[in-house]
Protein backbone atom coordinates (compact mmCIF):
# COMPACT_ATOMS: atom_id res chain seq x y z
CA UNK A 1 15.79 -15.78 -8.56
CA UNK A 2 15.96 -14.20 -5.23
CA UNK A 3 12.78 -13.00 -3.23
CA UNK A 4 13.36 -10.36 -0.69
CA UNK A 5 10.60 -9.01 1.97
CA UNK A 6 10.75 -6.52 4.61
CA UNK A 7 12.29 -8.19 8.30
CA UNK A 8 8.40 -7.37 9.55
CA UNK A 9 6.71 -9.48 6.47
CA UNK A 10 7.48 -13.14 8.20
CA UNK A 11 5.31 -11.71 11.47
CA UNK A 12 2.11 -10.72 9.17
CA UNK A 13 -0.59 -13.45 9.27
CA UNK A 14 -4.75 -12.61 8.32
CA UNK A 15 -6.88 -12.16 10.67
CA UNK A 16 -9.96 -13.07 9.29
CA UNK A 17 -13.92 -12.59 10.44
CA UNK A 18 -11.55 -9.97 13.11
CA UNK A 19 -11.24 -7.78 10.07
CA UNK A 20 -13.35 -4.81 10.25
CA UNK A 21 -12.67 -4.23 6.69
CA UNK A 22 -12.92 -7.46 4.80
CA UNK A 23 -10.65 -7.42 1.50
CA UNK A 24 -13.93 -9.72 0.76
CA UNK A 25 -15.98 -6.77 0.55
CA UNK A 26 -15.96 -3.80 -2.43
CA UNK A 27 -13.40 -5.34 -3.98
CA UNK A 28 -13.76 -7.23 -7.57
CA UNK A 29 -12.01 -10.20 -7.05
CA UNK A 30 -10.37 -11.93 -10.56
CA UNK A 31 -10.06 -15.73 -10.96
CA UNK A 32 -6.83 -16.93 -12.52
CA UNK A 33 -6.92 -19.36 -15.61
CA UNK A 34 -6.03 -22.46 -13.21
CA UNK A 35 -8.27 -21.88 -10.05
CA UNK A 36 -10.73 -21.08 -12.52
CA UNK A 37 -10.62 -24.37 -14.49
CA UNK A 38 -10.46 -26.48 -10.24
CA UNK A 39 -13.43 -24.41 -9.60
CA UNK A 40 -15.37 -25.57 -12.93
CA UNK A 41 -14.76 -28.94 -11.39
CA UNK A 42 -15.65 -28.92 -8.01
CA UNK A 43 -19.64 -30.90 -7.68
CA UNK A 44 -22.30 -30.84 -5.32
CA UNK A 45 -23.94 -27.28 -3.62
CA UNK A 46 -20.77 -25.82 -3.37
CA UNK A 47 -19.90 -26.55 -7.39
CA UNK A 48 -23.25 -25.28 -8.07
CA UNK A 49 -22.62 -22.31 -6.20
CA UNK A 50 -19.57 -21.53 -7.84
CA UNK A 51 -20.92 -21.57 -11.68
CA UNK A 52 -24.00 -19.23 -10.47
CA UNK A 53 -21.15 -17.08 -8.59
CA UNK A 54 -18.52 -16.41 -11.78
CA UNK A 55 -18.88 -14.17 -14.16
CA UNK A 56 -16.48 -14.73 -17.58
CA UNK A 57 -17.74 -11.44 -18.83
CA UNK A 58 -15.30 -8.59 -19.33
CA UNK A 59 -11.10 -8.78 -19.19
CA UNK A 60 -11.45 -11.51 -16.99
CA UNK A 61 -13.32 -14.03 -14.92
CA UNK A 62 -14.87 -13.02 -11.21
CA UNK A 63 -17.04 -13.47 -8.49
CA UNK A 64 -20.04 -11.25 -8.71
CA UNK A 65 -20.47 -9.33 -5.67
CA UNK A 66 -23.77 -9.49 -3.56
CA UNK A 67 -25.91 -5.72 -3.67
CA UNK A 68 -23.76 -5.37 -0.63
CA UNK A 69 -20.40 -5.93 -2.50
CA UNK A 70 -19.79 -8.70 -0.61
CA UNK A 71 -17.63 -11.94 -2.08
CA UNK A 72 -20.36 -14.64 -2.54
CA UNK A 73 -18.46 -17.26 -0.87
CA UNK A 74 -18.08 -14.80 2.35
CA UNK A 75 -20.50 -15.93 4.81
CA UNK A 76 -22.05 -13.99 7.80
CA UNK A 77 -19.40 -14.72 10.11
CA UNK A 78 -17.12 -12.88 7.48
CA UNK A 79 -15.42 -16.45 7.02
CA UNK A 80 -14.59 -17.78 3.55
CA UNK A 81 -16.64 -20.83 2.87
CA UNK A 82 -13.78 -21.65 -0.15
CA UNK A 83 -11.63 -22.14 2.62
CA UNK A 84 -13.75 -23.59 4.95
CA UNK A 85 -14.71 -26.27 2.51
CA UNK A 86 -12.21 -26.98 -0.34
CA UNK A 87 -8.76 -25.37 2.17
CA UNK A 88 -6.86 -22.25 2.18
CA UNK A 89 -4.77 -23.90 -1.00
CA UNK A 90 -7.90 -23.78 -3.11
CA UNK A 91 -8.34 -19.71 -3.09
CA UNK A 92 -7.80 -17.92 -6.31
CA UNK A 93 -4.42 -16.04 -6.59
CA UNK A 94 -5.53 -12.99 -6.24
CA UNK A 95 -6.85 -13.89 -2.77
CA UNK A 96 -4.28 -16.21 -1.55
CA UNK A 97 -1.39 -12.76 -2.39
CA UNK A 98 -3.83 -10.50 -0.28
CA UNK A 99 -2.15 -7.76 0.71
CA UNK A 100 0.70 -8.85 -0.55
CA UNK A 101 2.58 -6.66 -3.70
CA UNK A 102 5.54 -8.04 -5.48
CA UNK A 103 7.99 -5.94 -7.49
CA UNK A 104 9.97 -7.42 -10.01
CA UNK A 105 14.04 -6.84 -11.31
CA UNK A 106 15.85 -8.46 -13.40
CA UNK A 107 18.50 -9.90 -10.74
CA UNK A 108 15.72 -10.30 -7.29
CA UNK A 109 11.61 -9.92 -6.67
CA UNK A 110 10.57 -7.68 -3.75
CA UNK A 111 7.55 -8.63 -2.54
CA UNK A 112 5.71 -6.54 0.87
CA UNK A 113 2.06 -6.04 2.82
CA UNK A 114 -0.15 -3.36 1.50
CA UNK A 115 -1.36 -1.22 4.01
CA UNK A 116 -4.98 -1.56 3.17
CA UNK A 117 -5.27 -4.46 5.05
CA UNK A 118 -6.03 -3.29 8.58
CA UNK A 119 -3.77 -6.24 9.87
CA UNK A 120 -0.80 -5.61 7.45
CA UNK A 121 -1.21 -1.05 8.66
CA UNK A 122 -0.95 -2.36 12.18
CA UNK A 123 2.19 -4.73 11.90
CA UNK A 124 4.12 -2.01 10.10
CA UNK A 125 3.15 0.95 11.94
CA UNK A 126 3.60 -1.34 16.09
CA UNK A 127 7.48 -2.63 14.04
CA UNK A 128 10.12 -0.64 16.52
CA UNK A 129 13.30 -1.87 14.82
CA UNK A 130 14.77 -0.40 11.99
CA UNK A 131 13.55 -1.88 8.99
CA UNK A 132 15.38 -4.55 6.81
CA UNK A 133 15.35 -6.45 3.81
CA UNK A 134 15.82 -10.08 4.79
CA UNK A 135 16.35 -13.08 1.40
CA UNK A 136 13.29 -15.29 1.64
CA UNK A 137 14.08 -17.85 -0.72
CA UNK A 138 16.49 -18.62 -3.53
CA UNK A 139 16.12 -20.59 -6.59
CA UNK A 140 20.35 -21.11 -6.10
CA UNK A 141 20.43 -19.58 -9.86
CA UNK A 142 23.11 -16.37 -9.26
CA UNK A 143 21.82 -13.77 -11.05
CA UNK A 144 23.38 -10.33 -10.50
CA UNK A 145 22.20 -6.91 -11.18
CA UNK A 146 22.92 -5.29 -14.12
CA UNK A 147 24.71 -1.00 -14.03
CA UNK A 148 21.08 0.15 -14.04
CA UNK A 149 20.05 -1.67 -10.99
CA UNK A 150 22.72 -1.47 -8.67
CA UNK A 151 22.62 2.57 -9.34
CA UNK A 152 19.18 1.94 -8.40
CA UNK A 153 19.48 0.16 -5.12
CA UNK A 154 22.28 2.16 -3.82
CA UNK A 155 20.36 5.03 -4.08
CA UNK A 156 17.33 3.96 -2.71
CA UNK A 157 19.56 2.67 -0.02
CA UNK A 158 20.70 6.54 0.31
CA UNK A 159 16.57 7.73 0.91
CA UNK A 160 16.17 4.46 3.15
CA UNK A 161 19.24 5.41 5.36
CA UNK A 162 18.33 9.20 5.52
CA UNK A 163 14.51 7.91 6.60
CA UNK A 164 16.12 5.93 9.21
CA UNK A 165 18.24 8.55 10.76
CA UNK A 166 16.93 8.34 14.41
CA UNK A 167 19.24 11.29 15.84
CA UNK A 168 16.96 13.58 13.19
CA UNK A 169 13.77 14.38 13.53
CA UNK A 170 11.01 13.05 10.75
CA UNK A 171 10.66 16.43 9.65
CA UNK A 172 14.73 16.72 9.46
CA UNK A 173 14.65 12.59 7.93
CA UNK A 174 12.20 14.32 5.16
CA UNK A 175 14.46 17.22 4.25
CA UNK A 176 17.16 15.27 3.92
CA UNK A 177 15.39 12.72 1.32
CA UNK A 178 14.23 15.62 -0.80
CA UNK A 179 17.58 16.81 -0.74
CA UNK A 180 19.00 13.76 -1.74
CA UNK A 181 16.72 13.89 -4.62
CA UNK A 182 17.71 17.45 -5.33
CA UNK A 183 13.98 19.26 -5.76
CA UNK A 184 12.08 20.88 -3.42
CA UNK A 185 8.12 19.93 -2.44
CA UNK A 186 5.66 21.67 -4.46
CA UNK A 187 4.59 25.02 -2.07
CA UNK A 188 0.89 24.28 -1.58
CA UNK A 189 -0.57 24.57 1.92
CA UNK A 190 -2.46 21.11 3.41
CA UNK A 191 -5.90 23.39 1.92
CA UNK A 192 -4.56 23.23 -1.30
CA UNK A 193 -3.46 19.58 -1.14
CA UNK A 194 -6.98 18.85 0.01
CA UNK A 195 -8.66 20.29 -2.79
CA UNK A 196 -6.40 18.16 -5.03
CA UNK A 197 -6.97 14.85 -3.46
CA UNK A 198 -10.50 15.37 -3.47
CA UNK A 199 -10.72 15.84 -7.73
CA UNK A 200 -8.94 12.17 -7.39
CA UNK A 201 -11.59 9.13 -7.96
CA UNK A 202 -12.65 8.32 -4.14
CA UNK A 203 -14.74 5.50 -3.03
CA UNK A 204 -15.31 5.68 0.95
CA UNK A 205 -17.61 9.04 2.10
CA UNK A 206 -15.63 8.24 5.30
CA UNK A 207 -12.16 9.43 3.46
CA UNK A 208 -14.01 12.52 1.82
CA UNK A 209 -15.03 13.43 4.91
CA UNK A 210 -11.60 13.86 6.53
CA UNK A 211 -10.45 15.76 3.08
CA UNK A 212 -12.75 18.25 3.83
CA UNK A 213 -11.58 19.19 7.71
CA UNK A 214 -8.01 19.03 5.87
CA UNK A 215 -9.45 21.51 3.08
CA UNK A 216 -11.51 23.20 5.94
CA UNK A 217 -8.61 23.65 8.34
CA UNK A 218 -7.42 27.41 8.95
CA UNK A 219 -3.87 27.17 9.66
CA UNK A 220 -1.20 24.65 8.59
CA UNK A 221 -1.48 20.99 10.84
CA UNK A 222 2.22 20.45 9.88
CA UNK A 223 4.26 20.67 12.27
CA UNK A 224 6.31 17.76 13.86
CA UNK A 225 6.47 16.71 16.90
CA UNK A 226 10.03 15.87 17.78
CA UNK A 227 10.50 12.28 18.88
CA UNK A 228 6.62 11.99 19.14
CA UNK A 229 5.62 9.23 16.38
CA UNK A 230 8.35 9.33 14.58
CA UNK A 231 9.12 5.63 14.20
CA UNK A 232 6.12 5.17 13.02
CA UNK A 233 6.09 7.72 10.28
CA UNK A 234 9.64 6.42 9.93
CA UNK A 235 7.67 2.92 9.09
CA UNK A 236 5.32 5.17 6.98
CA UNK A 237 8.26 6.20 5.04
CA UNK A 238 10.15 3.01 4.64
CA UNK A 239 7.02 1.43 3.59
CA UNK A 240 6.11 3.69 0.08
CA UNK A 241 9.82 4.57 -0.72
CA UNK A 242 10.08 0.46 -0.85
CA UNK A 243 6.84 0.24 -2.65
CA UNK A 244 6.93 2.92 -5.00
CA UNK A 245 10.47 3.34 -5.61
CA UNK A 246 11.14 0.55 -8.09
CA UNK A 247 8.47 1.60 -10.95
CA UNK A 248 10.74 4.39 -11.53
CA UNK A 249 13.13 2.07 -13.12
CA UNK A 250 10.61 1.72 -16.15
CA UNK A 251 9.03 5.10 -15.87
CA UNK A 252 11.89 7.21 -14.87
CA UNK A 253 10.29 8.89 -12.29
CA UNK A 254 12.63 8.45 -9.39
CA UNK A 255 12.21 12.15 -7.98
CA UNK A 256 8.68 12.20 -8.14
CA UNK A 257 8.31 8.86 -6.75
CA UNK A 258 10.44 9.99 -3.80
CA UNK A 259 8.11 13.09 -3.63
CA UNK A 260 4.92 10.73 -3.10
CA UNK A 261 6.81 9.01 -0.18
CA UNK A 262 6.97 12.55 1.58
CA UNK A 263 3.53 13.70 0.39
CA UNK A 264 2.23 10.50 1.81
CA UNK A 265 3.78 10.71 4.89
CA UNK A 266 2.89 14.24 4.86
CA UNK A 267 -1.08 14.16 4.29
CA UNK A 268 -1.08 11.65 6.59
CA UNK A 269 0.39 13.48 9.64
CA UNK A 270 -2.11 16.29 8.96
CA UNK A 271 -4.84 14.14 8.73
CA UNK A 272 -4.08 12.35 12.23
CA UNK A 273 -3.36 15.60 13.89
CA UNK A 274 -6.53 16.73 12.81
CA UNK A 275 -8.63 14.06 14.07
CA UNK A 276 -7.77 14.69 17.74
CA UNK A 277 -7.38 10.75 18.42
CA UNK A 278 -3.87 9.46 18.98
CA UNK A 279 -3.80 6.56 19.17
CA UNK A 280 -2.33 3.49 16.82
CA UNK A 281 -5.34 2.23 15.86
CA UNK A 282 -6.50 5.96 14.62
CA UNK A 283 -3.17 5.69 12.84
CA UNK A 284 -3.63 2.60 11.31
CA UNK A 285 -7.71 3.40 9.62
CA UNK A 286 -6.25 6.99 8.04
CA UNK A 287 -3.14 5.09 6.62
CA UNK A 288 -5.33 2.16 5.11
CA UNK A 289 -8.08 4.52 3.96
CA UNK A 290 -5.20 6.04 1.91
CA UNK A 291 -3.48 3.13 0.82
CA UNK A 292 -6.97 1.83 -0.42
CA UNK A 293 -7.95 5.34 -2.06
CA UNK A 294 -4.90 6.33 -3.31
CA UNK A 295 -2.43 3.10 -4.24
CA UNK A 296 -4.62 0.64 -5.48
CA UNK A 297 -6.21 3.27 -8.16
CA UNK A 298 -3.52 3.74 -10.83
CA UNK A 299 -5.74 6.68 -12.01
CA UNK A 300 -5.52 8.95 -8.55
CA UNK A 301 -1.39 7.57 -8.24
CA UNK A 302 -1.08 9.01 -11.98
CA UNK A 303 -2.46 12.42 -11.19
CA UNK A 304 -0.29 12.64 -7.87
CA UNK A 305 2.72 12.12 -9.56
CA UNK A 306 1.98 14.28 -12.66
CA UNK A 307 1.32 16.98 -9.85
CA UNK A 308 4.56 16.39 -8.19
CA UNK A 309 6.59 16.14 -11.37
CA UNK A 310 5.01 19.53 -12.94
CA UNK A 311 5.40 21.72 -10.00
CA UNK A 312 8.87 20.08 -8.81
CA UNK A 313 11.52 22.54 -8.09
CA UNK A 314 15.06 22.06 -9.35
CA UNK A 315 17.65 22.68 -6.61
């Protein structure tokens, strides 16, 4: 089997007690049947430590967070003391994959950063080239894609071509996609999109706070700049029509899934423009306070695309 990453994914590396948003902290973090049965074994303090630690209640086994929701194992340096004792190579899947998403077909795995980590927002948004899919490894076992799947990539190639279109404008790169897709965007102002992302499950009063300016904001913030940002919402683009893009070959959702990608981008923008800070590092906190609000909760990505899909337009 063939992996494939994005040209940017070799350049990504952690950047540890730098983080000002530990994936450490508010996160449950899962224990997979074989860490879990090294970590049973392990003696002394730090053995002790781990059977007080882990929880095998519920779907699965996992650290119980501190009152602060921090990992047990994170010190107060924001250092892993797993790591610090036992090596990187004893950390739980789960944490050794951190940001990192895979998506899986039957001929190739795509694998990527999430941009909820802060590290992972700031490589992909600060990446000037055009983006590319580069072969990380291969198992030397030829396996080809089926009718279904190279339909599949060569349109997605289509939306990742028309994102990349560098003589257009994002706003023109966005038209295009939707065209592409044949629908139209729902017709709801950036009010009314407000409104809907705040009846979505939200965990940070930081992100409800910027909803509300969005909600509370008297005029439409949408309006592009032309040539101002616009590889980085290119990026922006790249990054969820890659991400998102390939569930649709068991949901059959491709439209809608190609409508997040512009909503995304979209919300984004307005939120940015709105906070009056331009800068890449403003850029970087909205886009992971979205990615961590709105991707990693299959509940809120559910009632986004049940929006989009309801109130798409036909061309």
């Amino acid at each position: 089997m063939k992996l494939f990453a994005p040209d940017y994914y070799k350049y990504f590396s952690c950047i540890a007690d730098k983080c000002g948003h530990s994936c450490c902290v508010g996160w449950e973090i899962d224990i997979d049947a074989d860490t879990l049965e090294y970590y049973r074994s392990v003696k002394g303090t730090l053995g002790k430590r781990m059977k007080e630690s882990i929880s095998e209640d519920g779907d699965s086994p996992h650290f119980v967070l501190s009152e602060n929701e921090r990992c047990p194992f994170l010190d107060e340096n924001n250092l892993c003391d797993i790591i610090l004792t036992l090596g990187e190579d004893r950390l739980c899947q789960i944490c050794s994959d951190h940001p990192r998403y895979r998506n899986f077909f039957g001929s190739r795995v795509e694998t990527g950063l999430g941009l909820c980590c802060e590290a992972a927002a700031g490589l992909i948004l600060s990446y000037r080239q055009k983006t590319r899919l580069v072969m990380l490894d291969d198992d030397g076992i030829d396996t080809q894609p089926d009718g279904v799947e190279q339909a599949f990539f060569a349109a997605r190639e289509k939306l990742f071509e028309a994102a990349q279109n560098r003589e257009k404008t994002i706003e023109g790169r966005i038209n295009d996609i939707l065209s592409i897709c044949g629908m139209k965007m729902p017709l709801k102002s950036d009010s009314e999109w407000a409104d809907i992302f705040l009846t979505l499950e939200r965990l940070d009063s930081e992100w409800t706070r910027r909803l509300y300016i969005l909600k509370d904001s008297p005029v439409s913030v949408i309006s592009w700049d032309k040539n101002r940002w616009d590889i980085e919402f290119e990026q922006l683009l790249i990054y969820f029509l890659y991400r998102h893009m390939a569930d649709s070959l068991y949901d059959g959702r491709f439209k809608e899934r190609a409508a997040f990608a512009v909503l995304s981008v979209r919300v984004i923008y307005a939120l940015f423009i709105l906070s009056n800070t331009y800068t890449i590092s403003e850029l970087a906190e909205i886009v992971r306070m979205y990615s961590s609000e709105i991707e990693y909760c299959e509940e809120n990505m559910e009632t986004l695309l049940k929006v989009l899909g309801e109130q798409q337009t036909t061309l």
